[in-house]
N, C-alpha and C. Protein backbone atom coordinates (compact mmCIF):
# COMPACT_ATOMS: atom_id res chain seq x y z
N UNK A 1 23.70 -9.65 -81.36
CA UNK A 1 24.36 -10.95 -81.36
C UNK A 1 25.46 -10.92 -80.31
N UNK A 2 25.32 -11.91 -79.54
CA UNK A 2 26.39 -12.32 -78.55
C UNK A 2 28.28 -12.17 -78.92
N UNK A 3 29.04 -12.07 -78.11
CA UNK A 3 30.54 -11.95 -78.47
C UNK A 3 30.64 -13.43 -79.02
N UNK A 4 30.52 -14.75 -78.20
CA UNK A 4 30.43 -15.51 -78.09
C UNK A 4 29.70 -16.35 -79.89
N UNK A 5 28.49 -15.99 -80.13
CA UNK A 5 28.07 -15.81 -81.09
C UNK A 5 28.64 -15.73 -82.62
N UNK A 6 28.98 -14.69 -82.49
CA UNK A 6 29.93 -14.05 -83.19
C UNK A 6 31.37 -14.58 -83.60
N UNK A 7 31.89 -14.96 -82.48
CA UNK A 7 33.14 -15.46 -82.84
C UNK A 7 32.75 -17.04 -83.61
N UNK A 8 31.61 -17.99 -83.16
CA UNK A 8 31.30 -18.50 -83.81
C UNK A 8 30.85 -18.90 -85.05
N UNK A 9 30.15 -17.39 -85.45
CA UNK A 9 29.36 -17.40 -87.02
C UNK A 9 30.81 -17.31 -87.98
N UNK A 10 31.46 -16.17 -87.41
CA UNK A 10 32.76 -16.03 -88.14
C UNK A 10 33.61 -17.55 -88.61
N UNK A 11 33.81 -17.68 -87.55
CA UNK A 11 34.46 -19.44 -87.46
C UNK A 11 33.73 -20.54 -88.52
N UNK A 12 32.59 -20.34 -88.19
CA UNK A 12 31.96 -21.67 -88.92
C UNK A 12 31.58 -20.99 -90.79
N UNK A 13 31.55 -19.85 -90.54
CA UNK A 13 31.27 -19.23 -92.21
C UNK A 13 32.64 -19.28 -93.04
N UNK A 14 33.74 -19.14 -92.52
CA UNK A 14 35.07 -19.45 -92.59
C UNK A 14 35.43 -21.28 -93.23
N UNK A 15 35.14 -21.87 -91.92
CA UNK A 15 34.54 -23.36 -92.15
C UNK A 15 33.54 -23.95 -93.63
N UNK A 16 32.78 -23.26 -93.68
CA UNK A 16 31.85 -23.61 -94.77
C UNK A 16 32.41 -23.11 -95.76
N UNK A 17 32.68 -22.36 -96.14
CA UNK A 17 33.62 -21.68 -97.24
C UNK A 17 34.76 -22.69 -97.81
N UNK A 18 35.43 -23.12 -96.78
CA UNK A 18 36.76 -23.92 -97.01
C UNK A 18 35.73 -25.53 -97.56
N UNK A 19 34.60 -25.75 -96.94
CA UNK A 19 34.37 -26.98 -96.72
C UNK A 19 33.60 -26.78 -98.57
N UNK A 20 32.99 -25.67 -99.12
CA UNK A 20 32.91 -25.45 -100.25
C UNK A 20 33.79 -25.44 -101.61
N UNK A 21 34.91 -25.71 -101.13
CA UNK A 21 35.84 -25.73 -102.34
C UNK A 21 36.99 -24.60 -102.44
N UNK A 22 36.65 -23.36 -101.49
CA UNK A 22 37.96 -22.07 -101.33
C UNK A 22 38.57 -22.48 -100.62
N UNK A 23 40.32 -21.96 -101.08
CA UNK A 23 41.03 -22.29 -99.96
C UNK A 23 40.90 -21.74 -98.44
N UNK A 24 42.03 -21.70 -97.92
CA UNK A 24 42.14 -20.98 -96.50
C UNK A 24 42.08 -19.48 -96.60
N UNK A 25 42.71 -18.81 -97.47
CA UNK A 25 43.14 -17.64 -97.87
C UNK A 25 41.52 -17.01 -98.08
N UNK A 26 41.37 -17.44 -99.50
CA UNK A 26 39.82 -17.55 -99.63
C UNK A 26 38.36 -17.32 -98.72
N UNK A 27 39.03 -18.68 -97.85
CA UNK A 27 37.32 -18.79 -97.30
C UNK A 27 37.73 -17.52 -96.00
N UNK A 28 39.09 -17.13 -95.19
CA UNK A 28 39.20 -15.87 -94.34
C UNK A 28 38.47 -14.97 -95.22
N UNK A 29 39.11 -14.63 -95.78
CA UNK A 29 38.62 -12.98 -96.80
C UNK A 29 37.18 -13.66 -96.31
N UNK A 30 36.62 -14.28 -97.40
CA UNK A 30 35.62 -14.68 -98.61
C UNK A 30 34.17 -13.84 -96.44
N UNK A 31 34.69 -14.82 -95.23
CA UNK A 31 33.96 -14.99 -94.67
C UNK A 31 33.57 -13.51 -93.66
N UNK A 32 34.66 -12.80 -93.41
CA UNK A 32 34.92 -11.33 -93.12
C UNK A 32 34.65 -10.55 -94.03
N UNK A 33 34.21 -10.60 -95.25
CA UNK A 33 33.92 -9.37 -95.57
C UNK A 33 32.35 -9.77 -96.01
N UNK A 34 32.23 -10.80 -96.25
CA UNK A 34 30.77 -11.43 -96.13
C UNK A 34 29.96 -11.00 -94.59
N UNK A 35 30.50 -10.79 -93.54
CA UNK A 35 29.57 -11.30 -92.43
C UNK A 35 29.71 -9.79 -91.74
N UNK A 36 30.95 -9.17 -92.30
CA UNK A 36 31.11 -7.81 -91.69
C UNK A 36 30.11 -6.51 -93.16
N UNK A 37 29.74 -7.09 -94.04
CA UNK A 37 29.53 -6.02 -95.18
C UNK A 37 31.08 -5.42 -95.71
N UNK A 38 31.88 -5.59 -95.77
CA UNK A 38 33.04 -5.19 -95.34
C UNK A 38 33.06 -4.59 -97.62
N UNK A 39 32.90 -3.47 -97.86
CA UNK A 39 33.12 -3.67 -99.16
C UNK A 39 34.03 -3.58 -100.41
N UNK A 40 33.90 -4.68 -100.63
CA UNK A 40 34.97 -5.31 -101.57
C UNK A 40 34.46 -6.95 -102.01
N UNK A 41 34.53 -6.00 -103.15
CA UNK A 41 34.14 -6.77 -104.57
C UNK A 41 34.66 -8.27 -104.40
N UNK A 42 33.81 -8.95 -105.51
CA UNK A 42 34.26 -10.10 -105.82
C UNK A 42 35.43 -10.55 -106.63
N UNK A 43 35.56 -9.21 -107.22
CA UNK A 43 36.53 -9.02 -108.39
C UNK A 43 38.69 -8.80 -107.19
N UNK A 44 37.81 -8.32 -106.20
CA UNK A 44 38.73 -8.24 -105.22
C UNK A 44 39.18 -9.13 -104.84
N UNK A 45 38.43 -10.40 -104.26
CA UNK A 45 38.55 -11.19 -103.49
C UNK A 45 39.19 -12.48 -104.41
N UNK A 46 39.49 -12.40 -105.63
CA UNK A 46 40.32 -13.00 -106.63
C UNK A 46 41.64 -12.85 -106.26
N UNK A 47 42.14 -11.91 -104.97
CA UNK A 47 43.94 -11.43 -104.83
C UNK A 47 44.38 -12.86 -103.79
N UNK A 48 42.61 -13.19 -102.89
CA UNK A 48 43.33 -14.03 -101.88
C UNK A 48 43.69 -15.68 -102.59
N UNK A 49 43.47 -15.63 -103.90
CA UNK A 49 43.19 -17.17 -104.40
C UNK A 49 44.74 -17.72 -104.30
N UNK A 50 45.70 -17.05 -104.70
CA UNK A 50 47.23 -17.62 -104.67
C UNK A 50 47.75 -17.71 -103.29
N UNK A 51 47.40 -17.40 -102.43
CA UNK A 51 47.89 -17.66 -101.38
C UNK A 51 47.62 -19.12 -100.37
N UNK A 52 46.84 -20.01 -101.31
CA UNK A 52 46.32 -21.52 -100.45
C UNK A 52 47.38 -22.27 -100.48
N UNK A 53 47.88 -22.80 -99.58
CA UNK A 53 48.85 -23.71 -99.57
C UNK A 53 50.18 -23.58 -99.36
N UNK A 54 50.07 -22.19 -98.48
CA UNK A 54 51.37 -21.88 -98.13
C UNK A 54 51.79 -20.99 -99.19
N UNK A 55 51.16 -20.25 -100.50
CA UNK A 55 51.49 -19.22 -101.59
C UNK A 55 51.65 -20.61 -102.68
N UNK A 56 50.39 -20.95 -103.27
CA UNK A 56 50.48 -21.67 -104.16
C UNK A 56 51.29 -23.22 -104.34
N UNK A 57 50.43 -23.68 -102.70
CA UNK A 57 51.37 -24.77 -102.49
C UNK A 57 53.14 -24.62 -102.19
N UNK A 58 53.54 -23.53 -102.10
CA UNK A 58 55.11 -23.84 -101.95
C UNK A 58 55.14 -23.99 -100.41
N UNK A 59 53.91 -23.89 -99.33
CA UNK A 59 54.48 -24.09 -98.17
C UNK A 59 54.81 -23.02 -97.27
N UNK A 60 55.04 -22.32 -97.62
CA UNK A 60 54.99 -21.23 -96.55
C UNK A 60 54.09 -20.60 -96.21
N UNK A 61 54.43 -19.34 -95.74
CA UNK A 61 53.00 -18.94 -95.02
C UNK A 61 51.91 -19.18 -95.07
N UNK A 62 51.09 -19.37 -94.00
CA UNK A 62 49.73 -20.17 -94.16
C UNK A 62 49.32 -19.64 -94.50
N UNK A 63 48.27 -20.16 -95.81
CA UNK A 63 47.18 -19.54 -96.40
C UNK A 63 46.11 -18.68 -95.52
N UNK A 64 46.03 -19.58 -94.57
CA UNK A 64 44.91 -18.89 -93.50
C UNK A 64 45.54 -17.17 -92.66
N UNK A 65 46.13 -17.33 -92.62
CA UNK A 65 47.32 -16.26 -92.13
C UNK A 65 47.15 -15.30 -92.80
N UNK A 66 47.21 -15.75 -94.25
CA UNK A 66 47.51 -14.61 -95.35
C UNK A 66 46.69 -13.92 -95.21
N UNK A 67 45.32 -14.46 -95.34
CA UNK A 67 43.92 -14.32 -95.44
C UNK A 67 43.41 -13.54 -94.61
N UNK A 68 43.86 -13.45 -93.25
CA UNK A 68 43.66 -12.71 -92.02
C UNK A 68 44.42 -11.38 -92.45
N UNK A 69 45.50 -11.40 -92.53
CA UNK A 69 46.12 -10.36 -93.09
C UNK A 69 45.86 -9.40 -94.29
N UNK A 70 44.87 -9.81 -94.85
CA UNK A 70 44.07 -9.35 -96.25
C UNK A 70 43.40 -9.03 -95.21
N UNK A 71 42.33 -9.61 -94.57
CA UNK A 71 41.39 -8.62 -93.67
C UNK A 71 42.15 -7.70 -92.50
N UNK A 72 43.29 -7.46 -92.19
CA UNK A 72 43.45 -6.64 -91.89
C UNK A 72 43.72 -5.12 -92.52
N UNK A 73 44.12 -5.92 -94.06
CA UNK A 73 44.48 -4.42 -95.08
C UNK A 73 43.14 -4.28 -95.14
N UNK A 74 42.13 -4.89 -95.40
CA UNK A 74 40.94 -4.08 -95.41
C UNK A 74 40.25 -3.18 -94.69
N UNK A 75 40.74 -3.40 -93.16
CA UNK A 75 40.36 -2.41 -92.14
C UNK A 75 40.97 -1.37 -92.03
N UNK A 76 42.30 -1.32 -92.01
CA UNK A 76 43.38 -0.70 -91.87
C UNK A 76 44.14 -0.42 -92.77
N UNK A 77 44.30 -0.92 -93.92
CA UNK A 77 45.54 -0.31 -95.20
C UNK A 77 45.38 1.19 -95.99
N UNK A 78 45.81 1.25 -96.04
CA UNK A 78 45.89 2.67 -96.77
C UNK A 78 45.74 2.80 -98.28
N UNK A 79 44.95 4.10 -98.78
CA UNK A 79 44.60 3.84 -100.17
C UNK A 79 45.79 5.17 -100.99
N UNK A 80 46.39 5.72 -99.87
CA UNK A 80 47.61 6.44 -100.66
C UNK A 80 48.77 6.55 -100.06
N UNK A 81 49.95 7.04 -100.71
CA UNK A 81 51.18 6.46 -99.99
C UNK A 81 51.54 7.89 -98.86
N UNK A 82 50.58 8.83 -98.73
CA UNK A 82 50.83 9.89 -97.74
C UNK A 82 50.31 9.10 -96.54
N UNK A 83 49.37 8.32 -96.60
CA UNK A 83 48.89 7.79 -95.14
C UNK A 83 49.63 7.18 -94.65
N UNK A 84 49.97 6.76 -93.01
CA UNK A 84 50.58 6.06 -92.66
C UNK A 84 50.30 4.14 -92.81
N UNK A 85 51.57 3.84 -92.74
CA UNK A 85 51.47 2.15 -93.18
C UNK A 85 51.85 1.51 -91.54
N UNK A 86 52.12 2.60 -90.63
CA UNK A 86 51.98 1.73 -89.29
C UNK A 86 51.44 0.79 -88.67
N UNK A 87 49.79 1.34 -88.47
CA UNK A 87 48.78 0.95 -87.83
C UNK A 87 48.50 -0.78 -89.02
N UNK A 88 48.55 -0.71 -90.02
CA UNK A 88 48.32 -2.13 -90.41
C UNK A 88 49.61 -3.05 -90.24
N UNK A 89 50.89 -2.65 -90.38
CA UNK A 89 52.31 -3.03 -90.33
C UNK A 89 51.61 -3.67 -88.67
N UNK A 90 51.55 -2.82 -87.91
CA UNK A 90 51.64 -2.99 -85.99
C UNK A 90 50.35 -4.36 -86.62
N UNK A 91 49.09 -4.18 -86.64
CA UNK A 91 48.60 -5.17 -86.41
C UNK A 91 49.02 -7.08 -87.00
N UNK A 92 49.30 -6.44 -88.51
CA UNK A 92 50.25 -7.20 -89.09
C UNK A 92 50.76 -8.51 -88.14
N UNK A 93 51.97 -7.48 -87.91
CA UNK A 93 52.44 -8.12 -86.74
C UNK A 93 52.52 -8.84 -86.04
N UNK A 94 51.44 -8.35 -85.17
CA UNK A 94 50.92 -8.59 -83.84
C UNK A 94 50.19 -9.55 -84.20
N UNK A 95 49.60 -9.64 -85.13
CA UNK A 95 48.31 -10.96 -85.36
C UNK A 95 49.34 -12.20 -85.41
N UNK A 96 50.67 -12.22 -86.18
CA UNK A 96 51.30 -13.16 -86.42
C UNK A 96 51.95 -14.04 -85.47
N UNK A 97 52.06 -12.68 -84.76
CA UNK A 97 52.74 -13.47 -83.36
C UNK A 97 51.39 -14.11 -82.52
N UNK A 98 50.38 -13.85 -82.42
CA UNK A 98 49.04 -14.59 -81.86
C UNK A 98 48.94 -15.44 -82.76
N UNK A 99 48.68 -16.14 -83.71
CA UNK A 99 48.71 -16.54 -85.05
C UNK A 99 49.69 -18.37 -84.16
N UNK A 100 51.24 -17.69 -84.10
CA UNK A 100 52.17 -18.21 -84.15
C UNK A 100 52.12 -19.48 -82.52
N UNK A 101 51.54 -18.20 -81.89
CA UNK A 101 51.14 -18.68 -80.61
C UNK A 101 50.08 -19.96 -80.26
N UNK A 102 49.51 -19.93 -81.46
CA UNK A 102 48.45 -20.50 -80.99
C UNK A 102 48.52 -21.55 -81.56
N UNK A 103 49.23 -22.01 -82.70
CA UNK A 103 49.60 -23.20 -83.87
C UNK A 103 50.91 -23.71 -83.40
N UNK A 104 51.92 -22.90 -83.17
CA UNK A 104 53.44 -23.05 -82.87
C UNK A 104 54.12 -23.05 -84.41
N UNK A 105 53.63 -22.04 -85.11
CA UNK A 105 54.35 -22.34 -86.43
C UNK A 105 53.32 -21.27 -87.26
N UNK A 106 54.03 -20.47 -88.48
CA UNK A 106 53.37 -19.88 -89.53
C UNK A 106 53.35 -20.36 -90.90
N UNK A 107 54.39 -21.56 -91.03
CA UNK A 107 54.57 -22.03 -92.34
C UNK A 107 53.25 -23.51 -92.38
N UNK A 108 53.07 -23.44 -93.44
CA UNK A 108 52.08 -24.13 -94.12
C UNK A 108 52.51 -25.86 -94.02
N UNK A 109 53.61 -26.04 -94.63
CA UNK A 109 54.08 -26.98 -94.63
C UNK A 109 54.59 -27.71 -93.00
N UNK A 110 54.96 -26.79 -91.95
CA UNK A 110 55.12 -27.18 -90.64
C UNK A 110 54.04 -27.73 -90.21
N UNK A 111 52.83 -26.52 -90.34
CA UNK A 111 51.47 -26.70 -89.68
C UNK A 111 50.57 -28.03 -90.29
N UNK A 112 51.10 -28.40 -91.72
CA UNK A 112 50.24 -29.31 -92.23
C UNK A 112 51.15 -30.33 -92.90
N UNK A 113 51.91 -31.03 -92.61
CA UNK A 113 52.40 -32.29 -92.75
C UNK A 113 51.94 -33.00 -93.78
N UNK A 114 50.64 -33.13 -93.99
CA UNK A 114 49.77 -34.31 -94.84
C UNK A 114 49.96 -33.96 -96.16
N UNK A 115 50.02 -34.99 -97.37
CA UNK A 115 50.21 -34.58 -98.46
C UNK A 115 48.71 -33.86 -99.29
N UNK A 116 48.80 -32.95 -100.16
CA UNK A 116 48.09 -32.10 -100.34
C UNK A 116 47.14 -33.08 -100.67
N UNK A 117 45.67 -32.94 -100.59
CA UNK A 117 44.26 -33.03 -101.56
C UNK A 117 43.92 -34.48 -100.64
N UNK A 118 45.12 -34.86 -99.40
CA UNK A 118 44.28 -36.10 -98.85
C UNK A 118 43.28 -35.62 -97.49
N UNK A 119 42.99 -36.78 -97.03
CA UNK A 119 41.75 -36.43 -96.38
C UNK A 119 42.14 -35.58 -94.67
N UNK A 120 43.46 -36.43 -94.79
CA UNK A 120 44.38 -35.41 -93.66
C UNK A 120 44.69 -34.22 -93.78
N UNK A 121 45.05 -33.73 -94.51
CA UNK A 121 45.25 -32.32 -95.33
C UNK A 121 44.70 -31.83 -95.36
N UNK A 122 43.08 -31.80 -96.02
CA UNK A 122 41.88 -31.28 -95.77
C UNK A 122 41.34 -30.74 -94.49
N UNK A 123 41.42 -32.09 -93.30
CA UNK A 123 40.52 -32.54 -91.85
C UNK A 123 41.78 -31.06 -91.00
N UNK A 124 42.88 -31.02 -91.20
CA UNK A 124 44.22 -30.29 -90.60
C UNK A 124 43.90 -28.25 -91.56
N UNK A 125 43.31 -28.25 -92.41
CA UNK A 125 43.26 -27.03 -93.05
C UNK A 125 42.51 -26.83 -92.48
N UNK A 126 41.02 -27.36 -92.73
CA UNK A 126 39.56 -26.80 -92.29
C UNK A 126 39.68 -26.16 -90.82
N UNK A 127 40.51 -27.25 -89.94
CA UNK A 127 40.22 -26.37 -88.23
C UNK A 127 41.50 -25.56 -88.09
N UNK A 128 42.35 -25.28 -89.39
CA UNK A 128 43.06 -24.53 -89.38
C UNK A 128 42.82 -23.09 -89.39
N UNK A 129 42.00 -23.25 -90.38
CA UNK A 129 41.25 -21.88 -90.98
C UNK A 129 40.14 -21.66 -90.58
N UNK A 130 39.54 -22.27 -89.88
CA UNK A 130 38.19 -21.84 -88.73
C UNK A 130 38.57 -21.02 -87.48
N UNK A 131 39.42 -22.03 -86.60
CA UNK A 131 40.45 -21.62 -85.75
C UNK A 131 40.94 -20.11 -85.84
N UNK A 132 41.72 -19.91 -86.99
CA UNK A 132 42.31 -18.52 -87.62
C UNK A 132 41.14 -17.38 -87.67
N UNK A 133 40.13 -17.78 -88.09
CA UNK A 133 38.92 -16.85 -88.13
C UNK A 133 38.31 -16.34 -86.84
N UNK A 134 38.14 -17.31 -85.90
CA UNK A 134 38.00 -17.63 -84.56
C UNK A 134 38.75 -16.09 -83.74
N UNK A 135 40.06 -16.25 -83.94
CA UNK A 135 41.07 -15.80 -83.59
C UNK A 135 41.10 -14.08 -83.97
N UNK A 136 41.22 -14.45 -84.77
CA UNK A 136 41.17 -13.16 -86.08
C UNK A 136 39.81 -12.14 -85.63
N UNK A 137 38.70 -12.61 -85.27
CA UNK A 137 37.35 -12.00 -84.66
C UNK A 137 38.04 -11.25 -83.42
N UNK A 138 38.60 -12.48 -82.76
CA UNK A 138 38.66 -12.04 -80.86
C UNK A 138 40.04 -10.85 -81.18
N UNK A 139 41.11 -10.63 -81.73
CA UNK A 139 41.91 -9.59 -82.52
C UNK A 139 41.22 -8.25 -82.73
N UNK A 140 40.33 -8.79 -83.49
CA UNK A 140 39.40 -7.14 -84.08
C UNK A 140 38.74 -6.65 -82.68
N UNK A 141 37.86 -7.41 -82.17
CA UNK A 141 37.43 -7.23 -80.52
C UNK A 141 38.41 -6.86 -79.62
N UNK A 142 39.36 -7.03 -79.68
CA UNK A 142 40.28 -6.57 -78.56
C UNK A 142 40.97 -5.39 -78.92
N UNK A 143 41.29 -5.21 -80.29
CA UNK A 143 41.72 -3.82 -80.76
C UNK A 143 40.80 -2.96 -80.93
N UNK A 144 39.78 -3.25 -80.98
CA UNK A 144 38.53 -2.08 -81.60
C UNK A 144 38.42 -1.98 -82.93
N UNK A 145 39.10 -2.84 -83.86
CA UNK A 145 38.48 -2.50 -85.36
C UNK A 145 37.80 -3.38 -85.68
N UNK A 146 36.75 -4.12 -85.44
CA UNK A 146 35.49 -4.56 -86.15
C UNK A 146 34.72 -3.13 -87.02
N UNK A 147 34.32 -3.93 -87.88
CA UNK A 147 33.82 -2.21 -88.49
C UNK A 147 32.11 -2.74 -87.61
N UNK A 148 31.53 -1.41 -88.07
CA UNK A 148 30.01 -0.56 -87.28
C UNK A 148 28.84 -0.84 -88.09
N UNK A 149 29.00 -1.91 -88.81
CA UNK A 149 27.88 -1.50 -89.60
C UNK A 149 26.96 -3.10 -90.11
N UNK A 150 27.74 -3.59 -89.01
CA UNK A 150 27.27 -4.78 -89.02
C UNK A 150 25.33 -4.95 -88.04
């Protein structure tokens, strides 16, 4: 499959997800670990549900953000506290500030104006969180952590 490709399937599986009823948080995870094999449970993917709407509607950080950031602990986080917490902290980061770059804003409520559940709100999430996925692909490609087993 093409780079090109790729950044697309990601994007639009992301897209369909959200356009299914998960939030932003949600349909990131839900679409990266779906399209990468990436494994982790369903029972897992229950951590990204509070984070839609800025952390349960309060507006801040974008759900979609979060969500990216869940797929980065998945590549990169550590499963004990001897390992280092750098390498996900650095990408962390770094995604946020690309993230930040590319929206002009990380809060939920900046990025999305419209009052929740209308059709603006919705039309402003969906290419929010496609976008983010989009992004989030060309990230893993440029750092080298896509996982191999795709």
């Amino acid at each position: 499959m093409s780079e090109q490709n790729q950044k697309e399937t990601a994007k639009d599986l992301a897209g369909q997800y959200f356009k299914e009823g998960y939030n932003c948080a949600e349909s990131v995870v839900r679409a990266f670990r779906d399209f990468y094999k990436l494994d982790v449970s369903d029972e897992a993917l229950r951590m990204a549900s509070g984070f839609g709407g800025g952390l349960g509607h309060a507006g801040c950080m974008c759900g979609a953000l979060s969500g990216a950031t869940m797929v980065l602990g998945m590549l990169q986080g550590r499963v004990n506290k001897e390992q280092s917490r750098g390498p996900v902290y650095g990408s962390a980061h770094e995604f946020h500030e690309v993230f930040t770059k590319q929206f002009g804003a990380a809060c939920c409520r900046i990025l999305n104006p419209h009052e929740f559940g209308s059709q603006e709100q919705r039309r402003t999430c969906l290419k929010i969180t496609s976008t983010t996925a989009g992004i989030l692909l060309k990230y893993l490609e440029d750092k080298q952590l896509l996982p191999t087993n795709n």
